[in-house]
PDB file of N, CA and C in Angstrom:
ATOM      1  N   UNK A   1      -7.654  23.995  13.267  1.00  0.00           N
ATOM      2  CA  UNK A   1      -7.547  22.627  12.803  1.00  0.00           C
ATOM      3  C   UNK A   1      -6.064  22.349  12.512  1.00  0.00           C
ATOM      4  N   UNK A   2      -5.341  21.291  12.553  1.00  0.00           N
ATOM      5  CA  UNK A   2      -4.023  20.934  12.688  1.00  0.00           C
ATOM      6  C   UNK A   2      -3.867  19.039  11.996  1.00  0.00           C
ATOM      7  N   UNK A   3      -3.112  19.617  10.749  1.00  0.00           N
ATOM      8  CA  UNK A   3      -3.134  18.565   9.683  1.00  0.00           C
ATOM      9  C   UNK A   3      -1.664  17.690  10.052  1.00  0.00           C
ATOM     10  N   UNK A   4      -1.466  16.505  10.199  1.00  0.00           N
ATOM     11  CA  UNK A   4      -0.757  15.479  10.398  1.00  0.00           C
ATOM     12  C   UNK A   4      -0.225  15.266   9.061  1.00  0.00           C
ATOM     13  N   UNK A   5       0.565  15.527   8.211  1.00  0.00           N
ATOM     14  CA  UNK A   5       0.937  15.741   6.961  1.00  0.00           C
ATOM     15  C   UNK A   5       2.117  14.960   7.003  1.00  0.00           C
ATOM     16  N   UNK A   6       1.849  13.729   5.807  1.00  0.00           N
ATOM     17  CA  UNK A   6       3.138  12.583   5.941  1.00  0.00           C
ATOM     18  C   UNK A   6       3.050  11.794   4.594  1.00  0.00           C
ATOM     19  N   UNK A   7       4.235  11.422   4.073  1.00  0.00           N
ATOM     20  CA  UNK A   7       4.506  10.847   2.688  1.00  0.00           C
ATOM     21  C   UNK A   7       4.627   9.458   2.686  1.00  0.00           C
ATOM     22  N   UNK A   8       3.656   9.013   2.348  1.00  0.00           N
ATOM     23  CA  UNK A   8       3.980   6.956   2.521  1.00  0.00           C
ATOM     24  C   UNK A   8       4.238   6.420   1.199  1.00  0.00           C
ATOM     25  N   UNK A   9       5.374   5.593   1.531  1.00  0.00           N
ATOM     26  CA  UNK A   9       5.946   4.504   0.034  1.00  0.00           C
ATOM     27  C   UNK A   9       5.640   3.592   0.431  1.00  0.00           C
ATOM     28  N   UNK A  10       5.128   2.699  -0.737  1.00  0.00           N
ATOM     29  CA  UNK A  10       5.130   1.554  -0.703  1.00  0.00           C
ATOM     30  C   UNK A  10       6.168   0.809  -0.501  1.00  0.00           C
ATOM     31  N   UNK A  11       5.932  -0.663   0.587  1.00  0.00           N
ATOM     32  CA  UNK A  11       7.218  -1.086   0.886  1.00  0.00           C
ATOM     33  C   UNK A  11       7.942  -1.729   0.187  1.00  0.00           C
ATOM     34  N   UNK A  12       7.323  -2.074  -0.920  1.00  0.00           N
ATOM     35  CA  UNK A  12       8.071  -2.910  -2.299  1.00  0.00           C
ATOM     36  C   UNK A  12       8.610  -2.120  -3.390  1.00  0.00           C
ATOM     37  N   UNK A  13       7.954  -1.072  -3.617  1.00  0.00           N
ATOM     38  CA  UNK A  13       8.077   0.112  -4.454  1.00  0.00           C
ATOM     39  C   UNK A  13       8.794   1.438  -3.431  1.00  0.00           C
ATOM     40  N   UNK A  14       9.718   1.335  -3.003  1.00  0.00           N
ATOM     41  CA  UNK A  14       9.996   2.778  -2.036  1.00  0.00           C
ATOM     42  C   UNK A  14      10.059   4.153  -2.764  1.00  0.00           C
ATOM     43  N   UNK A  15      10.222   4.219  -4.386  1.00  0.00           N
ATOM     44  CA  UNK A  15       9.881   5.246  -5.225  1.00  0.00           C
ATOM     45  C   UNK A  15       8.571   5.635  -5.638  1.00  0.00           C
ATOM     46  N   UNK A  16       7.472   4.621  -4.977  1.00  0.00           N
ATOM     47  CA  UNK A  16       6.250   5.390  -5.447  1.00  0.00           C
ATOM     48  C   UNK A  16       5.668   5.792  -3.902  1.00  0.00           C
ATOM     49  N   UNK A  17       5.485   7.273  -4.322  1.00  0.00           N
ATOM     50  CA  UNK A  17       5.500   7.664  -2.413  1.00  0.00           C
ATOM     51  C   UNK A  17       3.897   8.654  -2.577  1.00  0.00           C
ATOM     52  N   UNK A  18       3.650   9.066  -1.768  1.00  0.00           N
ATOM     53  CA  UNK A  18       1.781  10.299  -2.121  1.00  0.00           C
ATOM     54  C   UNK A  18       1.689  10.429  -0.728  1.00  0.00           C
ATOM     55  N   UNK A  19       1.503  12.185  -0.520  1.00  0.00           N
ATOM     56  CA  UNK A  19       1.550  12.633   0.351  1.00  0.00           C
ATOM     57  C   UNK A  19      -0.069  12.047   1.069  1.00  0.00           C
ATOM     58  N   UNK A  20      -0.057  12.227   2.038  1.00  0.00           N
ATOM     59  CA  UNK A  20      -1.210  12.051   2.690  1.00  0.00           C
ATOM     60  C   UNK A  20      -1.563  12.808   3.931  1.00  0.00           C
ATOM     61  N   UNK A  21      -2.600  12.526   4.728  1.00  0.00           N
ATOM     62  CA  UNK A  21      -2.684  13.732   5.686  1.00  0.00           C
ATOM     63  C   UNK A  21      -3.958  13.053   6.671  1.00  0.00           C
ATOM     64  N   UNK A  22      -3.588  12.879   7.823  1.00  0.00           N
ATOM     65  CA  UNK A  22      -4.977  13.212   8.960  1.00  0.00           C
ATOM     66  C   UNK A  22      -5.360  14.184   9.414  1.00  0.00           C
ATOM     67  N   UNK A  23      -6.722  14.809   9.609  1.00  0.00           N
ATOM     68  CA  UNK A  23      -7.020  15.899  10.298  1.00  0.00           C
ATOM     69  C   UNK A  23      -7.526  15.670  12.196  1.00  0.00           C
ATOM     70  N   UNK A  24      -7.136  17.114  12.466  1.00  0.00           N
ATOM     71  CA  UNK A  24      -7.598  17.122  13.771  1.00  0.00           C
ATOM     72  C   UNK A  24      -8.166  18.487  14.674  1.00  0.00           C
ATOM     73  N   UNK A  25      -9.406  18.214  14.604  1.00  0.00           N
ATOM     74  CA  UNK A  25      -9.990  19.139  15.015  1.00  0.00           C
ATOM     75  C   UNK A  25      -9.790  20.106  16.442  1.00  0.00           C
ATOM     76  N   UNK A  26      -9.181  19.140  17.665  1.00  0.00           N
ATOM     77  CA  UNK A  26      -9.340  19.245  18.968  1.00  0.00           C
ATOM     78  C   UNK A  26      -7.848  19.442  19.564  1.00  0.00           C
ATOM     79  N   UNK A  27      -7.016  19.687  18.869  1.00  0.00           N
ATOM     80  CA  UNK A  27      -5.736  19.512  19.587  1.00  0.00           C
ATOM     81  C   UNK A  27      -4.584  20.972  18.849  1.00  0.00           C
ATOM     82  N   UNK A  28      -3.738  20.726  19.894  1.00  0.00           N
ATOM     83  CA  UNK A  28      -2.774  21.983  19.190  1.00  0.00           C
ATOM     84  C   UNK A  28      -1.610  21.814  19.005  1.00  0.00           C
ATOM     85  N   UNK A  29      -0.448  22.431  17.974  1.00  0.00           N
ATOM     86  CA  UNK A  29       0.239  22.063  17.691  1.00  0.00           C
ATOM     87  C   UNK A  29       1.498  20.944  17.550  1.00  0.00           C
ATOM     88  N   UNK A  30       1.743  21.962  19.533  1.00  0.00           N
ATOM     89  CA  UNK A  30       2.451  20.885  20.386  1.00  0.00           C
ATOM     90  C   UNK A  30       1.918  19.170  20.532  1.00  0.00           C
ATOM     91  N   UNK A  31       0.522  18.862  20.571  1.00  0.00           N
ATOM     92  CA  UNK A  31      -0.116  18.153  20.808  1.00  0.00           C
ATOM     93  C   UNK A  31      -0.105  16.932  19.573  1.00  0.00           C
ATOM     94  N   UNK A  32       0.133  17.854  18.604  1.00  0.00           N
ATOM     95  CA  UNK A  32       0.270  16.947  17.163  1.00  0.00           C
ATOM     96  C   UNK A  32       1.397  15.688  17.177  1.00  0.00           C
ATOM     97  N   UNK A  33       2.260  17.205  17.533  1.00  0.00           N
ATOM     98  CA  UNK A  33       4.186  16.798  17.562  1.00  0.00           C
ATOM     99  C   UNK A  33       4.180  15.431  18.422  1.00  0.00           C
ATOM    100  N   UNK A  34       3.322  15.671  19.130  1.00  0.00           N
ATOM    101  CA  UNK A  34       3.666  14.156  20.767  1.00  0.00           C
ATOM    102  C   UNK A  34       2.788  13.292  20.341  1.00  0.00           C
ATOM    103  N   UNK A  35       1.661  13.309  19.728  1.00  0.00           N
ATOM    104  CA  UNK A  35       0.418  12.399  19.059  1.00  0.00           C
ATOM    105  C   UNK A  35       0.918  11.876  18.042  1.00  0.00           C
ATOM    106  N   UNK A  36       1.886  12.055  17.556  1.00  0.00           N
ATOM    107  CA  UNK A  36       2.214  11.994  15.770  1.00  0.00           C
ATOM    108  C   UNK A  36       2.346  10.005  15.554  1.00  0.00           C
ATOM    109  N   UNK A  37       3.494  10.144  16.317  1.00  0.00           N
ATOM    110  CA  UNK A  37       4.044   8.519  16.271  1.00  0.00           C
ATOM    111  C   UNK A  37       2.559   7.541  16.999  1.00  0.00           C
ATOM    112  N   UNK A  38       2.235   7.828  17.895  1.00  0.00           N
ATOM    113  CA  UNK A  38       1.627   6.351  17.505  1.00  0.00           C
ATOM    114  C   UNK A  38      -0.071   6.639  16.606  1.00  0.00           C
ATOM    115  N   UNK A  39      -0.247   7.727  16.330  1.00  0.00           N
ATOM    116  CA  UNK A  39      -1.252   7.447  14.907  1.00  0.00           C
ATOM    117  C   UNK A  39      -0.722   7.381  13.750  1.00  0.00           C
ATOM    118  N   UNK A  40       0.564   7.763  13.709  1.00  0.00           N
ATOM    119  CA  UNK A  40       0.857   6.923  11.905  1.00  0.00           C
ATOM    120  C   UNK A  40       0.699   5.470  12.324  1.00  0.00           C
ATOM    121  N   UNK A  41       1.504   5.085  13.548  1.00  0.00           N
ATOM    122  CA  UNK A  41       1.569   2.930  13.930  1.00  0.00           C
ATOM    123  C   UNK A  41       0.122   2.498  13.978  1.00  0.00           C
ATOM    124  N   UNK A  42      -0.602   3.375  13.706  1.00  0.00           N
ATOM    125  CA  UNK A  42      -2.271   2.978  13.901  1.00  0.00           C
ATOM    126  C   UNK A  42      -2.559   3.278  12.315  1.00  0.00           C
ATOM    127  N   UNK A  43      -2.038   4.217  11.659  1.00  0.00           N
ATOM    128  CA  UNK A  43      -2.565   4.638  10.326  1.00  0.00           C
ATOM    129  C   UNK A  43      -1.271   2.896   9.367  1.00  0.00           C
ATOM    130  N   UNK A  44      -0.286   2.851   9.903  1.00  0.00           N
ATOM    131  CA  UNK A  44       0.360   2.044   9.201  1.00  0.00           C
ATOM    132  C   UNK A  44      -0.250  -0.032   9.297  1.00  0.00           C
ATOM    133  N   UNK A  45      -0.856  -0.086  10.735  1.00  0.00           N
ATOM    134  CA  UNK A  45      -1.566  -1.075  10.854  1.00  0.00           C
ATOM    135  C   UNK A  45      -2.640  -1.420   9.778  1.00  0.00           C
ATOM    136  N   UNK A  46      -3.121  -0.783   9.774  1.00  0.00           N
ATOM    137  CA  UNK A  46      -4.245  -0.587   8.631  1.00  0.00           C
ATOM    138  C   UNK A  46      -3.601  -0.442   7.132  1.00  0.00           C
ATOM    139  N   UNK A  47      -2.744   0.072   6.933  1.00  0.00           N
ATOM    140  CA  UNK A  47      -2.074   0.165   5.673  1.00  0.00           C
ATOM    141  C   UNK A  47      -0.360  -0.698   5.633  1.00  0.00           C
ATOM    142  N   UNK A  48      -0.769  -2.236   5.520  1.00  0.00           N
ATOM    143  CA  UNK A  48       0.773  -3.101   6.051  1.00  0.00           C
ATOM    144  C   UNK A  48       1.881  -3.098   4.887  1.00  0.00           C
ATOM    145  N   UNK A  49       1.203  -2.659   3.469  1.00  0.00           N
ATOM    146  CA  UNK A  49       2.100  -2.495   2.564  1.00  0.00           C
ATOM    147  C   UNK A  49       2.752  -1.124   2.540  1.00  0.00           C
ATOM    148  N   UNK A  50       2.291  -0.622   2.983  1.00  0.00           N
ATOM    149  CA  UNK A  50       3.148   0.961   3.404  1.00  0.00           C
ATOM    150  C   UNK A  50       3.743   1.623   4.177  1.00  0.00           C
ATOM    151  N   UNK A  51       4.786   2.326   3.945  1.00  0.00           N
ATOM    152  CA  UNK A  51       5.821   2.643   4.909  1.00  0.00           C
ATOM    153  C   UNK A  51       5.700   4.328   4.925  1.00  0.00           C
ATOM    154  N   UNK A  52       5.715   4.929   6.218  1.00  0.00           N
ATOM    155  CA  UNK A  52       6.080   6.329   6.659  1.00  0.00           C
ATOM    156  C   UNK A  52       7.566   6.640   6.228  1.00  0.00           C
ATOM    157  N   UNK A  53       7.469   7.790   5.402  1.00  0.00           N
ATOM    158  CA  UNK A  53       8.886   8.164   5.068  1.00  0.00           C
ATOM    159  C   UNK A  53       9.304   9.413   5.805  1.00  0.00           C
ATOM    160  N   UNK A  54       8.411  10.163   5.616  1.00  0.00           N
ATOM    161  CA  UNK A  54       8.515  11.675   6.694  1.00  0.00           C
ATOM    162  C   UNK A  54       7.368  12.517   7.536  1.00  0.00           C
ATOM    163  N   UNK A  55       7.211  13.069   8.347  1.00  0.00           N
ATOM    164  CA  UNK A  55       5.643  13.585   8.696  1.00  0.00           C
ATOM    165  C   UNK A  55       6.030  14.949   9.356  1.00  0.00           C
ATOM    166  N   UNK A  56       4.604  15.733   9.072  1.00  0.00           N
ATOM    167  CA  UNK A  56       4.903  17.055  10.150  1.00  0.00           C
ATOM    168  C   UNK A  56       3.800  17.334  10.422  1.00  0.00           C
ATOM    169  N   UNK A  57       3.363  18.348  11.503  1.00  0.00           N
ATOM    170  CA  UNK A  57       2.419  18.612  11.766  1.00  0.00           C
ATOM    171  C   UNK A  57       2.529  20.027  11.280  1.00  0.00           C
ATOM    172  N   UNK A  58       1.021  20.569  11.116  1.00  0.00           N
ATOM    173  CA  UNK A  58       0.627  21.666  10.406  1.00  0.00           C
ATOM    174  C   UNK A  58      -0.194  22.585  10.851  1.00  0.00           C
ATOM    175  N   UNK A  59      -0.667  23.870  10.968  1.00  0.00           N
ATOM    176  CA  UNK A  59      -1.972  24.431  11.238  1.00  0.00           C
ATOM    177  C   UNK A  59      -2.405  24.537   9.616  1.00  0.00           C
ATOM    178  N   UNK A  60      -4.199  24.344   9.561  1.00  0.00           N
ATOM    179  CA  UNK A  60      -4.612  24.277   8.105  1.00  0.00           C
ATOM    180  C   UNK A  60      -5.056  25.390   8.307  1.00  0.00           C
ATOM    181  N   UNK A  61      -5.217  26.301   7.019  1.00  0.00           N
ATOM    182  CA  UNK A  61      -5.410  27.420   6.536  1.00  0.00           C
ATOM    183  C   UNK A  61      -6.736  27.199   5.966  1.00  0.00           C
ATOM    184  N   UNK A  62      -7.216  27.654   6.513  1.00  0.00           N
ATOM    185  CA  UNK A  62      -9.188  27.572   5.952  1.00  0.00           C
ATOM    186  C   UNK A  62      -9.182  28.315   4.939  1.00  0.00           C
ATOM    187  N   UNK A  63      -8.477  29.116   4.673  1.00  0.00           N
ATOM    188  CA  UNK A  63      -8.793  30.595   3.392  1.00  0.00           C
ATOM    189  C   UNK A  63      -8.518  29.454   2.030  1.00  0.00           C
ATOM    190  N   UNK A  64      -7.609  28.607   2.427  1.00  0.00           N
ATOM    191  CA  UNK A  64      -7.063  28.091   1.348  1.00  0.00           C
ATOM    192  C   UNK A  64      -7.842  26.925   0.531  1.00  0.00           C
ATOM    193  N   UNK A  65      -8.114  26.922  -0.487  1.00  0.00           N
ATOM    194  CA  UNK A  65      -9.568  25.895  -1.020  1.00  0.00           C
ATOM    195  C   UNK A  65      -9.038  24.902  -2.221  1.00  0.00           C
ATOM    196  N   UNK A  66      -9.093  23.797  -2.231  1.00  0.00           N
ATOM    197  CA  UNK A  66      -8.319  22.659  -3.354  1.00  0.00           C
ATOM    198  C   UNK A  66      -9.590  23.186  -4.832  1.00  0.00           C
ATOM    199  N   UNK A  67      -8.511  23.032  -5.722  1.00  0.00           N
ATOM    200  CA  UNK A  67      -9.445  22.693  -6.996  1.00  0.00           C
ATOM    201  C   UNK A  67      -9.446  21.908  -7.825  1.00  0.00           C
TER     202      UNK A  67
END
């Protein structure tokens, strides 16, 4: 699995920023890297008050569990 991992500010507020993240089941790394830009312009359509500040792509670590 390969996490799209990117920090959006608000465009009025550029100091209040929260990481965020898409997942993707079907694709690989390289695939992220070249996919990246136009699903944030699809994730940012949907979200018009918010701005992309930085993004990376990731492999997710299944071992690893939120609490």
């Amino acid at each position: 699995m390969i996490e799209l991992l990117f920090v959006a500010c608000l465009a009025q507020s550029p100091d209040q920023c929260r990481e965020r993240s898409l997942l993707f089941t079907d694709v690989t790394p390289m695939q992220c890297l070249m996919g990246a830009q136009p699903e944030l312009a699809k994730w940012v359509n949907t979200h018009p008050n918010e701005r992309i500040k930085s993004w990376r792509c990731q492999t997710v670590n299944t071992a690893e569990v939120d609490i």
